[in-house]
Protein backbone atom coordinates (compact mmCIF):
# COMPACT_ATOMS: atom_id res chain seq x y z
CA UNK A 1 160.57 122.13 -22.18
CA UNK A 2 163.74 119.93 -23.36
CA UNK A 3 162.85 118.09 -26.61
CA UNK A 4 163.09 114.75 -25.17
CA UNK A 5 160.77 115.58 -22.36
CA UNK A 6 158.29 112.92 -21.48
CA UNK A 7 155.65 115.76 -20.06
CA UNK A 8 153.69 118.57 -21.48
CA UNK A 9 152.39 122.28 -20.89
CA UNK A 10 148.62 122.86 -19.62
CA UNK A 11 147.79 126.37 -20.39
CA UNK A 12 144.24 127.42 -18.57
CA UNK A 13 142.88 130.71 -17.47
CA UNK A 14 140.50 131.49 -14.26
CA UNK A 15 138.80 134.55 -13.98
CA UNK A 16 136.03 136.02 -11.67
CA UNK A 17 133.28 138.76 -11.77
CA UNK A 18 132.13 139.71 -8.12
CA UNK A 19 133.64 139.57 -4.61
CA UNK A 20 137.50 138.65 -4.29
CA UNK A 21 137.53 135.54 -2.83
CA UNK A 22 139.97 131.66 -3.32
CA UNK A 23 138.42 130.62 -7.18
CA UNK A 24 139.28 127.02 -7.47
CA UNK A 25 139.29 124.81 -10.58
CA UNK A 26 140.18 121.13 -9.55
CA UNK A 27 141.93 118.76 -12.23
CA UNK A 28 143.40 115.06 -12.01
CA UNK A 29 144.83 112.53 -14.14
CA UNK A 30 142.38 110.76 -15.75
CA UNK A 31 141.30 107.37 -13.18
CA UNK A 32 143.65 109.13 -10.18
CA UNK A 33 141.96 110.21 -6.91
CA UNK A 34 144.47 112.53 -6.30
CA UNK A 35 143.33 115.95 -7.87
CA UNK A 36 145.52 119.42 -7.97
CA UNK A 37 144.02 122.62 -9.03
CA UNK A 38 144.34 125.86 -10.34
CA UNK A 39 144.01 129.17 -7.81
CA UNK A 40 143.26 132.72 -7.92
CA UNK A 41 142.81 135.08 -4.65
CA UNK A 42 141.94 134.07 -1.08
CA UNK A 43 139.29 133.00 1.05
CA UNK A 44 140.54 135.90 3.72
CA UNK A 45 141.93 139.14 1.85
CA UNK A 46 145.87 138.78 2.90
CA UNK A 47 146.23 141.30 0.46
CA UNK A 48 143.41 143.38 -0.94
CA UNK A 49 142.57 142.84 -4.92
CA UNK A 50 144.30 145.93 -5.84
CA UNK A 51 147.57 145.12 -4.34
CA UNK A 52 147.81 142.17 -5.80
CA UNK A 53 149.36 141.10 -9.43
CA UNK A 54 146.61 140.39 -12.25
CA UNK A 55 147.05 139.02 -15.55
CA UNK A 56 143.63 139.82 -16.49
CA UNK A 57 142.44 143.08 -15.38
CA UNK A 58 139.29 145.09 -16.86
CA UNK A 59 136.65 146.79 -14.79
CA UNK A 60 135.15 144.46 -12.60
CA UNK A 61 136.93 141.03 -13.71
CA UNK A 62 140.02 140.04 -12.86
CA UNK A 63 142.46 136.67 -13.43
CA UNK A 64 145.23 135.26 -13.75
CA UNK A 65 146.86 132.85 -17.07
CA UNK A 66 148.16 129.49 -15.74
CA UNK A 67 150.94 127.97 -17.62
CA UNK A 68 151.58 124.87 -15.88
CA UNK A 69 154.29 121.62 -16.82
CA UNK A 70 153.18 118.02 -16.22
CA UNK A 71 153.80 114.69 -16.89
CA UNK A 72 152.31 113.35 -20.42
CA UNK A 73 148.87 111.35 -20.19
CA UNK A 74 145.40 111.97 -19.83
CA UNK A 75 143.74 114.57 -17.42
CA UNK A 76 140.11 116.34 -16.75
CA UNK A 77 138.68 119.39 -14.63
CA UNK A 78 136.18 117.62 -12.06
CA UNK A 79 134.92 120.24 -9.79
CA UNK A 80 135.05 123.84 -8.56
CA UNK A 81 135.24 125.98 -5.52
CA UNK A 82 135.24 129.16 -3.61
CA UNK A 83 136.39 130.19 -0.30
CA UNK A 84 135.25 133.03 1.10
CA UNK A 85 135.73 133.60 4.75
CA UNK A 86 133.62 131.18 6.63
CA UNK A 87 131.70 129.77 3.44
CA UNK A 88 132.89 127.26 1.10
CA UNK A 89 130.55 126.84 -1.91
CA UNK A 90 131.34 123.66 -4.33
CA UNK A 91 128.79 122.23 -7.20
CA UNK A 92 126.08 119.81 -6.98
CA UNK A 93 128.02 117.14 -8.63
CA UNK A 94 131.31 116.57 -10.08
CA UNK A 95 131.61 116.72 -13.67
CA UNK A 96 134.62 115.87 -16.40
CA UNK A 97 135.94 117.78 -18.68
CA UNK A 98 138.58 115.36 -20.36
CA UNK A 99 141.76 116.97 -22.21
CA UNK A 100 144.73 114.82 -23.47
CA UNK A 101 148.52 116.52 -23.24
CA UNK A 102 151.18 114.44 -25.45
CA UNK A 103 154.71 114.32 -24.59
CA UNK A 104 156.11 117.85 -25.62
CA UNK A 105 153.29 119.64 -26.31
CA UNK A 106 151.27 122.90 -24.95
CA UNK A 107 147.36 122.19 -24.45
CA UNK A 108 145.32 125.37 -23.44
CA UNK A 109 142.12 124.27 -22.25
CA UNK A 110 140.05 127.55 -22.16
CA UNK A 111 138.95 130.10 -19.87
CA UNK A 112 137.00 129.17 -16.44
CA UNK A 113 134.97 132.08 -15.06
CA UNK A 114 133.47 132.51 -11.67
CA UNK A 115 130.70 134.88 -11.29
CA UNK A 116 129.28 135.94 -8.23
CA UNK A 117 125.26 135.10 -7.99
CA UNK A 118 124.33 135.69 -4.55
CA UNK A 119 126.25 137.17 -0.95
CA UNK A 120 125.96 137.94 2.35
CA UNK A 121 127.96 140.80 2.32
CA UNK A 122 131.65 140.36 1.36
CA UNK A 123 130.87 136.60 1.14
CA UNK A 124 129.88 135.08 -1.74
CA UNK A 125 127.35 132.10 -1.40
CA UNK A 126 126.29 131.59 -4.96
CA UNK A 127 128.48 131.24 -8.29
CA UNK A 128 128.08 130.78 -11.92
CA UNK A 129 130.80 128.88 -13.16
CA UNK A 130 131.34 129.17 -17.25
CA UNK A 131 133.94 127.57 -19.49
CA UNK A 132 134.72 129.54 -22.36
CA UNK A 133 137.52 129.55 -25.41
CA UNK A 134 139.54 133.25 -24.52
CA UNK A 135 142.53 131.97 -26.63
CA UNK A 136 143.64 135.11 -28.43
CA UNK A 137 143.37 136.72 -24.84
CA UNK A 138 145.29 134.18 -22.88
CA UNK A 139 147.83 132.96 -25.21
CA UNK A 140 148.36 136.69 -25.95
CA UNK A 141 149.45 136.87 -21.79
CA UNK A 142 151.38 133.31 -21.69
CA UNK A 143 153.34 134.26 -24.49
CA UNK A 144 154.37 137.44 -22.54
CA UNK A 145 154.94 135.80 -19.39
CA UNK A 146 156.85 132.49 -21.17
CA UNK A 147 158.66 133.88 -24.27
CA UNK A 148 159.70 130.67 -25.59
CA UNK A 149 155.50 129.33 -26.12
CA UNK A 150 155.50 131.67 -29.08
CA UNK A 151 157.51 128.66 -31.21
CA UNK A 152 155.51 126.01 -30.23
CA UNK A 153 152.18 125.04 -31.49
CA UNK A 154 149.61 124.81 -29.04
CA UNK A 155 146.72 122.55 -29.60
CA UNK A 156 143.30 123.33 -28.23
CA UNK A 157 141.56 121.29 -26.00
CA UNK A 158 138.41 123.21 -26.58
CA UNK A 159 137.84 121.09 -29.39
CA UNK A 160 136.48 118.38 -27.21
CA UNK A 161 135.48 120.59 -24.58
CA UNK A 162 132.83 123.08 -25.82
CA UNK A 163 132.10 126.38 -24.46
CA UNK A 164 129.72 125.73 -21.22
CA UNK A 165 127.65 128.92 -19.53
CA UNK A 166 127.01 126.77 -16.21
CA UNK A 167 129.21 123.39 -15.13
CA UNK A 168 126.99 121.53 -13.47
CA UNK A 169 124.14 122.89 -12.42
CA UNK A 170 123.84 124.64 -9.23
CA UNK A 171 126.22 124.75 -6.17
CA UNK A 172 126.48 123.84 -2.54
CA UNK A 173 127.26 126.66 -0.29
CA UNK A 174 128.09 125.21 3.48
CA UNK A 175 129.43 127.35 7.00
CA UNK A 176 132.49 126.69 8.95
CA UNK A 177 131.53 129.44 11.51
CA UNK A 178 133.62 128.73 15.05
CA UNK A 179 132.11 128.81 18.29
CA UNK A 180 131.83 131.99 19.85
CA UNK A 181 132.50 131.68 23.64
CA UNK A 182 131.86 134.14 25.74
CA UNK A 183 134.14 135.18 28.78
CA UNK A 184 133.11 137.29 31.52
């Protein structure tokens, strides 16, 4: 970031325990309806898991560390979500998980982990979604990937946000299946 820079650096982790599938963690600016979010993996395997690129990579979890520039101001997490194939699973209700990032600074707002609770098959159809502080971890791998983070201080925006085991309570698991036609 240039010194005069009027944005900031989110720094955020997602992770997931269970069936490869699209791990969503959806963020806006504070009063915006326009959200963006943070990805790992696919609803449809494009690539299997073990061609792809991990940050995070132990038996049976993988992730990736998300080092991401915006502009200064006030933001939260307000929902989740997996893809996998024809299921798309979401929770109950949204939730907020406010974090502030000041004009030329690096926030990293914790660790969100997606663990598989119930399937049909390959597909997943249940989650637990945590939100955990895995700083020495992920600053450990954003340092590596951006050199130049290891001079700044990064504040934590686990502070305000404690460590959660479940955000939100439950989940919503729904079926896009097409139409099969038959042809004779």
């Amino acid at each position: 970031m240039q010194p005069d820079t009027k944005k900031g650096l989110l720094i955020a982790s997602l992770t997931y325990h269970g069936t490869y599938s699209a791990y969503r963690m959806m963020y806006r600016k504070s009063g915006s309806d326009q959200w963006d979010y943070l990805q790992i993996g696919s609803s449809s395997a494009v690539l299997p898991p073990g061609m792809q690129h991990w940050d995070i990579e132990e038996p049976g979890l993988r992730g990736q560390v998300f080092v991401i520039e915006l502009p200064a101001g006030d933001y939260e997490f307000t929902s989740w979500g997996v893809s996998s194939g024809y299921a798309t699973i979401s929770p109950k209700q949204n939730f907020s998980i406010p974090f502030g990032l000041p004009e030329g600074t690096a926030i990293y707002a914790g660790n969100f982990h997606f663990e598989r609770q119930s399937g049909f098959g390959a597909t997943v159809t249940g989650v637990k979604v945590s939100h955990h502080n895995q700083t020495q971890r992920d600053l450990g791998i954003a340092k590596t990937k951006i050199p130049s983070l290891a001079s700044m201080d990064i504040e934590l925006a686990m502070d305000t946000a404690p460590s959660m085991d479940s955000l939100y309570g439950g989940n919503s698991t729904s079926f896009d299946v097409p139409p099969i036609i038959f042809v004779r």
